[in-house]
C-alpha atoms as a PDB file:
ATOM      1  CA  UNK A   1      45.576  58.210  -7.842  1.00  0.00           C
ATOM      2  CA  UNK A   2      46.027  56.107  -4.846  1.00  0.00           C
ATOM      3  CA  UNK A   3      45.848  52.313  -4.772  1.00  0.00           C
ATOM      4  CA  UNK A   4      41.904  52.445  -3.586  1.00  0.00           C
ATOM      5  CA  UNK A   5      40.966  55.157  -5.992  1.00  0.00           C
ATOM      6  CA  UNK A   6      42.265  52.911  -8.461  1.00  0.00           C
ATOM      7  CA  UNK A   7      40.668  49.600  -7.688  1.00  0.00           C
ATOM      8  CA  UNK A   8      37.454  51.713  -7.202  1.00  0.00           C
ATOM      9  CA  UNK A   9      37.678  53.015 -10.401  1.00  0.00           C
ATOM     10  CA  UNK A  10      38.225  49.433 -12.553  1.00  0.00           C
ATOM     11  CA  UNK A  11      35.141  47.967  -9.834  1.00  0.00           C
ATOM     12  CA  UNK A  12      33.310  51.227 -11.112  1.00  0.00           C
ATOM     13  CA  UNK A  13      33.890  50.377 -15.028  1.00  0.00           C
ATOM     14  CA  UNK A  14      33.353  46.842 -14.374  1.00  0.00           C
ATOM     15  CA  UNK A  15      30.095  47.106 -12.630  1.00  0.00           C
ATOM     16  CA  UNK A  16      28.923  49.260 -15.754  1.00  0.00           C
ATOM     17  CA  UNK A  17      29.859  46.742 -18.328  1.00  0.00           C
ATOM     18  CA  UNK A  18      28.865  43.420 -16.547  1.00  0.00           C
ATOM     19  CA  UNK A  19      25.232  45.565 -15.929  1.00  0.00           C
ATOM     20  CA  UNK A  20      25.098  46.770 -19.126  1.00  0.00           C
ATOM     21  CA  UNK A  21      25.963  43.729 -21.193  1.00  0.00           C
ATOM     22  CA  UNK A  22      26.558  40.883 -18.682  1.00  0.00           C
ATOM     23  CA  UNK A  23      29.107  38.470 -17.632  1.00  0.00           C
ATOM     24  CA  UNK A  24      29.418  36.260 -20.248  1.00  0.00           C
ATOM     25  CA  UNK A  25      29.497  39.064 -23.300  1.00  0.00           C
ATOM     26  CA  UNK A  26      32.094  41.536 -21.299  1.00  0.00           C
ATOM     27  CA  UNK A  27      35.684  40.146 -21.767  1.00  0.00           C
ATOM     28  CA  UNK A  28      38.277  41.609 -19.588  1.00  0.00           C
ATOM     29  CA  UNK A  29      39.884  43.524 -22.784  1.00  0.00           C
ATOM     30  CA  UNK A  30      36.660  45.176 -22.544  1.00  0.00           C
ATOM     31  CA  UNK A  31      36.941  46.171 -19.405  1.00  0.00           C
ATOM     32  CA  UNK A  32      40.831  47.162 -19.887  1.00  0.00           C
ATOM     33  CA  UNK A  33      40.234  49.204 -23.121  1.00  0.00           C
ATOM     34  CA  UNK A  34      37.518  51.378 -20.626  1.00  0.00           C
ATOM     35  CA  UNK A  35      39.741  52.124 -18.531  1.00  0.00           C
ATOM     36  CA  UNK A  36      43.012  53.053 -21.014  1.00  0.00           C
ATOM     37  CA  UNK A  37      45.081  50.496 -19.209  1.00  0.00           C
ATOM     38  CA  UNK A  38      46.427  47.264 -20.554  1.00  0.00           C
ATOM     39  CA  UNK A  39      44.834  44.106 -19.988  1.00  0.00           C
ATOM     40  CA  UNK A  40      47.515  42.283 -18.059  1.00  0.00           C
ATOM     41  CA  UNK A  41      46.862  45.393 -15.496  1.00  0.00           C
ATOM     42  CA  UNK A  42      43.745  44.280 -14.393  1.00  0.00           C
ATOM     43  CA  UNK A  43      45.327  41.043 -12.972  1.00  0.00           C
ATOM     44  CA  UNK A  44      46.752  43.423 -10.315  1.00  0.00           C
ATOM     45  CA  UNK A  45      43.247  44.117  -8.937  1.00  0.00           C
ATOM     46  CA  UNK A  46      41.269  40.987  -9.190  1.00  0.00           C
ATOM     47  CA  UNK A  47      44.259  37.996  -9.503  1.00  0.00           C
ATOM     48  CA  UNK A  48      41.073  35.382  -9.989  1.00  0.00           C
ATOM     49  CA  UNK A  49      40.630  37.117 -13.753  1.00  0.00           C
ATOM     50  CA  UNK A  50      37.340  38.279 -14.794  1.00  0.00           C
ATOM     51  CA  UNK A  51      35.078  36.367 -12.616  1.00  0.00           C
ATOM     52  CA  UNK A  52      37.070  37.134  -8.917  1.00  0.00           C
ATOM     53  CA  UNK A  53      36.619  40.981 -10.578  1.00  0.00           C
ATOM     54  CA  UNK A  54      32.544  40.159 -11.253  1.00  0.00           C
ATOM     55  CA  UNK A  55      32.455  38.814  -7.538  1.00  0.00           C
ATOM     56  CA  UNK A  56      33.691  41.619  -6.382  1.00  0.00           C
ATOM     57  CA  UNK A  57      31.224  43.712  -8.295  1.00  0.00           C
ATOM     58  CA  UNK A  58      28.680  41.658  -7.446  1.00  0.00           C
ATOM     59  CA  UNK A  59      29.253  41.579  -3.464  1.00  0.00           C
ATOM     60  CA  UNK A  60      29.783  45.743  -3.613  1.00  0.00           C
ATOM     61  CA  UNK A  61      26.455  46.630  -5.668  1.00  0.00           C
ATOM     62  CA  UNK A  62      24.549  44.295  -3.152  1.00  0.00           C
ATOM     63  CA  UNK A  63      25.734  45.843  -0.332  1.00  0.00           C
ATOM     64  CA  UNK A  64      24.801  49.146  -1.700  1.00  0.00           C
ATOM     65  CA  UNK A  65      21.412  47.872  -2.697  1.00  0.00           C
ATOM     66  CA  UNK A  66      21.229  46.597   0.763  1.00  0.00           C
ATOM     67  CA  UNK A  67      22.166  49.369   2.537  1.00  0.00           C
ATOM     68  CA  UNK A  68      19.831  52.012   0.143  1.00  0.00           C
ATOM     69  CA  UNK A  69      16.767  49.759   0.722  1.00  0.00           C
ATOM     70  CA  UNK A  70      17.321  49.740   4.698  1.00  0.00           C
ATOM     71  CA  UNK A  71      17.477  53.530   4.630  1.00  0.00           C
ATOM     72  CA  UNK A  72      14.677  53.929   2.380  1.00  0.00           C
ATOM     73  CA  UNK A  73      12.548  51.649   4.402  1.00  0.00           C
ATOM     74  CA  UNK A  74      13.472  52.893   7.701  1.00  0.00           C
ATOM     75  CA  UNK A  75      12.605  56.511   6.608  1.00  0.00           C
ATOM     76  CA  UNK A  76       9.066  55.308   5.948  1.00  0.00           C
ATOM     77  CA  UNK A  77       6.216  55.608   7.910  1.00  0.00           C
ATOM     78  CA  UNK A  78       3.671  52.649   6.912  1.00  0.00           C
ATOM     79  CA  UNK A  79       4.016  49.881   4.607  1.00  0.00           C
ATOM     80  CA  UNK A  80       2.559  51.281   1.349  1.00  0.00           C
ATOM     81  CA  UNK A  81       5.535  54.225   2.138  1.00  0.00           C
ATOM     82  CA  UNK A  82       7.998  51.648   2.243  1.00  0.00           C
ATOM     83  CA  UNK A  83       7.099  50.204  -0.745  1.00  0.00           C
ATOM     84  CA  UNK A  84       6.714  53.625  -2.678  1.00  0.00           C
ATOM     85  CA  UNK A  85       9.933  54.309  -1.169  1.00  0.00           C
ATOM     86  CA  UNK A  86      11.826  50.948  -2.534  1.00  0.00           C
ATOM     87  CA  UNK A  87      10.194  51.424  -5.688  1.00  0.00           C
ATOM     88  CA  UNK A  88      11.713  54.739  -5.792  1.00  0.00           C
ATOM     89  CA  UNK A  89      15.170  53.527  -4.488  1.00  0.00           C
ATOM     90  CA  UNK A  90      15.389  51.079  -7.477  1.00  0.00           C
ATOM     91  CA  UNK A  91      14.399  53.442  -9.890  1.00  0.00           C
ATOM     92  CA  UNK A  92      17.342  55.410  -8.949  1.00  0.00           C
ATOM     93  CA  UNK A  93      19.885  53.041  -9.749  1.00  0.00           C
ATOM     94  CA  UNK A  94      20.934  51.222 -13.166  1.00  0.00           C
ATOM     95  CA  UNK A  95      18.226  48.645 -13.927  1.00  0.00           C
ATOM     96  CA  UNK A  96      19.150  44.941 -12.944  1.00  0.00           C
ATOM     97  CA  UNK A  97      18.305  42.742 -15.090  1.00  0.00           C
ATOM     98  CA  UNK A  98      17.604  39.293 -13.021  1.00  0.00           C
ATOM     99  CA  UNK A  99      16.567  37.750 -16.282  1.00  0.00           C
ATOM    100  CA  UNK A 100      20.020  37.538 -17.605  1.00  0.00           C
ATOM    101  CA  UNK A 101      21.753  36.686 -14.307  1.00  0.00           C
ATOM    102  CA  UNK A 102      19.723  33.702 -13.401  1.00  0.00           C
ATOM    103  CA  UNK A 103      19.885  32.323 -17.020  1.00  0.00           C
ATOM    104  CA  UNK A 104      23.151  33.460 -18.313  1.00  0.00           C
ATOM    105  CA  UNK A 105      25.520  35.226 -15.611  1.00  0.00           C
ATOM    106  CA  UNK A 106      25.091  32.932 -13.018  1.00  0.00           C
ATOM    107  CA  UNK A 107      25.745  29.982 -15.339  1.00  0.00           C
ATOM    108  CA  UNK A 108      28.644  31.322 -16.595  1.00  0.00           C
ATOM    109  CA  UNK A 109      30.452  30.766 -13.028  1.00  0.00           C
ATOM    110  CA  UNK A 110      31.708  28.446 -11.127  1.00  0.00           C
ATOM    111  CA  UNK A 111      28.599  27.232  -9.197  1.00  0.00           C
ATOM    112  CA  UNK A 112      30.082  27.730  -5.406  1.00  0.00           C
ATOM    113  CA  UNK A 113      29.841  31.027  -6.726  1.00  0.00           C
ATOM    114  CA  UNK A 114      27.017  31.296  -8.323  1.00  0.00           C
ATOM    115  CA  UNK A 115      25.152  30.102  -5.270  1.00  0.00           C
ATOM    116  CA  UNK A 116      27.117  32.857  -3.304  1.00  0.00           C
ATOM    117  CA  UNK A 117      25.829  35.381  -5.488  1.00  0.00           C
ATOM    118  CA  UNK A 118      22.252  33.863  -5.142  1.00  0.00           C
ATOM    119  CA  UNK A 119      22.574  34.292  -1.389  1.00  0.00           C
ATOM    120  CA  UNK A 120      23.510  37.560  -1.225  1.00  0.00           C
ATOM    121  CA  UNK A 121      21.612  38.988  -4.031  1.00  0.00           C
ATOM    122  CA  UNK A 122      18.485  37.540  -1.881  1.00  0.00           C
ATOM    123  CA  UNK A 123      19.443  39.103   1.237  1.00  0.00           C
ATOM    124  CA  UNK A 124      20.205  42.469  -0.431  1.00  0.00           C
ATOM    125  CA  UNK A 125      17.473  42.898  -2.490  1.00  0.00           C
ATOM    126  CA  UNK A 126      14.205  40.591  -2.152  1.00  0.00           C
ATOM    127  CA  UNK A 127      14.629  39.574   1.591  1.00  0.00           C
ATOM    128  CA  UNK A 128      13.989  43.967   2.584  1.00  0.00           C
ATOM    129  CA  UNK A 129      11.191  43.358   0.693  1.00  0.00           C
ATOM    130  CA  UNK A 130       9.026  39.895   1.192  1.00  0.00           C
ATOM    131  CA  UNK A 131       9.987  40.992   5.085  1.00  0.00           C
ATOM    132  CA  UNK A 132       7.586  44.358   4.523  1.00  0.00           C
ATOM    133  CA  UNK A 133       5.289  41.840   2.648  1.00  0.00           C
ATOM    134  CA  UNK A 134       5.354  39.319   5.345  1.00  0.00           C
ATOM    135  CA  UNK A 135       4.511  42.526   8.127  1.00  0.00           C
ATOM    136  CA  UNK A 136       1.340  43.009   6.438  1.00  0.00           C
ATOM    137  CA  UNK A 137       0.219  39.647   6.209  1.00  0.00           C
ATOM    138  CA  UNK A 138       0.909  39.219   9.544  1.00  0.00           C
ATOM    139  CA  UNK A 139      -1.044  42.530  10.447  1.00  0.00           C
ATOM    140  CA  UNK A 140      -4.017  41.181   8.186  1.00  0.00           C
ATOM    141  CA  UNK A 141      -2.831  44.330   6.041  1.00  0.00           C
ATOM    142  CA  UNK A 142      -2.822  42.249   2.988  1.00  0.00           C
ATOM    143  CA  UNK A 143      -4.502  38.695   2.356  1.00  0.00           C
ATOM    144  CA  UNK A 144      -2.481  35.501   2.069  1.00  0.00           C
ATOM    145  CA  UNK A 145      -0.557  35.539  -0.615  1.00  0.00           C
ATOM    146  CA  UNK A 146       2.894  33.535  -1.633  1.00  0.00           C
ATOM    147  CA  UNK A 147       4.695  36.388  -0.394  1.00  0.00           C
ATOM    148  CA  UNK A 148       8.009  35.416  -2.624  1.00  0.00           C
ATOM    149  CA  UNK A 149       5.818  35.191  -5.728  1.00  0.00           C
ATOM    150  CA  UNK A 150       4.618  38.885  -4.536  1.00  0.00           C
ATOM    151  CA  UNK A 151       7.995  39.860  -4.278  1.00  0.00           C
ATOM    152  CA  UNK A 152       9.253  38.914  -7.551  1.00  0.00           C
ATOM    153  CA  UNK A 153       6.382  40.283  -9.137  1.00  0.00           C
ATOM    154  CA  UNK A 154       6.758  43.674  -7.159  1.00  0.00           C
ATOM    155  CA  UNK A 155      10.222  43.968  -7.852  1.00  0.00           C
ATOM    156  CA  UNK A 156       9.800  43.126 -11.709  1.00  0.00           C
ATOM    157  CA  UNK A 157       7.277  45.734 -12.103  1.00  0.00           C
ATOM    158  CA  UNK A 158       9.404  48.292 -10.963  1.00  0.00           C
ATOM    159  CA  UNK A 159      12.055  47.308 -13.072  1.00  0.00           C
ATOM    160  CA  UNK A 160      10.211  47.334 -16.009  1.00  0.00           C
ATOM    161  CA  UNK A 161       9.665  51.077 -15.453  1.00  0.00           C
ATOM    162  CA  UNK A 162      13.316  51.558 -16.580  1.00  0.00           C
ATOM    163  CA  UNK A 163      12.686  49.874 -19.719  1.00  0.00           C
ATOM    164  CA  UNK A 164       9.793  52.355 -20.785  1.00  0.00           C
ATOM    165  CA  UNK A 165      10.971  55.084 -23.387  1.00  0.00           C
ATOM    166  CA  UNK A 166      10.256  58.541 -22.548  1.00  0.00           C
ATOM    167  CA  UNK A 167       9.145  59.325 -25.941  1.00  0.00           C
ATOM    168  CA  UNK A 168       6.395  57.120 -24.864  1.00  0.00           C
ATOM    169  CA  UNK A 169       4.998  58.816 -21.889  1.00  0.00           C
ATOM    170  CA  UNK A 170       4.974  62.305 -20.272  1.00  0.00           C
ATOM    171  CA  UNK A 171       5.005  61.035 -16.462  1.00  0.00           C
ATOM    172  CA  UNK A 172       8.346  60.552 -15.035  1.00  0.00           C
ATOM    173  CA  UNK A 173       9.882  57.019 -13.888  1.00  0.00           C
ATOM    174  CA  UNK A 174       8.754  57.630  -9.809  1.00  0.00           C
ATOM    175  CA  UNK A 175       5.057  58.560 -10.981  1.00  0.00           C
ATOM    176  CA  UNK A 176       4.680  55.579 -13.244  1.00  0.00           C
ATOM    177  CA  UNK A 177       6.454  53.682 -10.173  1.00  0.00           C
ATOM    178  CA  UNK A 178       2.964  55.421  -8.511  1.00  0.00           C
ATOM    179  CA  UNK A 179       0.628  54.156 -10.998  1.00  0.00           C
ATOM    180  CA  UNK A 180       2.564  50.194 -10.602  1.00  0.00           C
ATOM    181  CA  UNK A 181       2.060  50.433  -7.040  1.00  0.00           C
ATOM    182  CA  UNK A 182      -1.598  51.445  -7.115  1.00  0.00           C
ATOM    183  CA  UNK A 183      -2.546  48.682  -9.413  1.00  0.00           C
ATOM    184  CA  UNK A 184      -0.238  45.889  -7.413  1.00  0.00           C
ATOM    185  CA  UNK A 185      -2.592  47.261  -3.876  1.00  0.00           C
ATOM    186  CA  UNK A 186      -5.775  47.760  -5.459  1.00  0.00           C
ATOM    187  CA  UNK A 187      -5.926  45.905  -8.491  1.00  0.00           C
ATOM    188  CA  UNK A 188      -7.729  46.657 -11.711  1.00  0.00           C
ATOM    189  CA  UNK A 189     -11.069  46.672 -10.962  1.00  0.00           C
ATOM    190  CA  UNK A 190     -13.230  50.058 -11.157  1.00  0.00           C
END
């Protein structure tokens, strides 16, 4: 296994763990014992420890967010397609759970950092979005609304799609994504 292959793999592991259970629970044993190497090992792809390694992770799964949100949006047609599409483009990835990283992640590093992850993790993720938000209001598509308020709201009712059992429903994630998205663009109401 080549040199890449390798760091790929521990930034693959890594990424796994720090979704799954979050920076300040995964210890780099963890992530050592994951990959059947020893600890010390690790130091030879991220020399910062466990939080250069969590950058890293970080920076990589926003610039694949990034980049899968661009191509899902620019494949779209109209706005409502872009949406369904992003909706879609979430579900197929591990959930994120924001929740944690605002209130325990991000607190857990040095705050440069922190901020750095901020920044990016709004330009990957919500930015693609309020700017299809901020089209529509501009087109008189939508009324005025606080479009980051929208945003957040959009994005954490997608999420929550990944939390639902499937012992509790028969639809799939995308068509419950369907049902979300109807009731965020027409609302409740009969």
């Amino acid at each position: 296994m080549s040199s890449s292959e390798s760091r790929e793999r521990v930034l693959d592991v890594a990424e796994k763990l720090f979704s799954t259970y979050g920076y300040a629970t995964v210890k780099l044993k963890d992530i050592a014992k994951a990959l059947g190497m020893r600890q010390a090992s690790l130091y030879y792809h991220a020399p910062g420890g466990k939080e250069e390694l969590y950058l890293e992770v970080m920076r990589r799964n926003m610039q694949r967010h990034r980049q899968g949100l661009e191509e899902a949006i620019a494949q779209a047609d109209d706005w409502q397609s872009q949406l369904q599409a992003v909706a879609y483009w979430f579900l197929s990835q591990p959930p994120m759970d924001f929740t944690r990283m605002i209130h325990s992640d991000l607190r857990a590093v040095h705050p440069e950092h922190a901020q750095h992850l901020i920044h990016i993790t709004y330009e990957a993720v919500l930015q693609p979005i309020e700017q299809i938000f901020e089209r529509c209001q501009a087109a008189g598509d939508i009324r005025a609304v606080d479009i980051k308020l929208l945003t957040g709201a959009f994005l954490s009712l997608i999420q929550a799609v990944h939390s639902v059992p499937q012992q509790w429903t028969n639809r799939s994630k995308e068509e419950m994504a369907d049902e979300v998205l109807d009731i965020l663009l027409h609302g409740l109401t009969a």
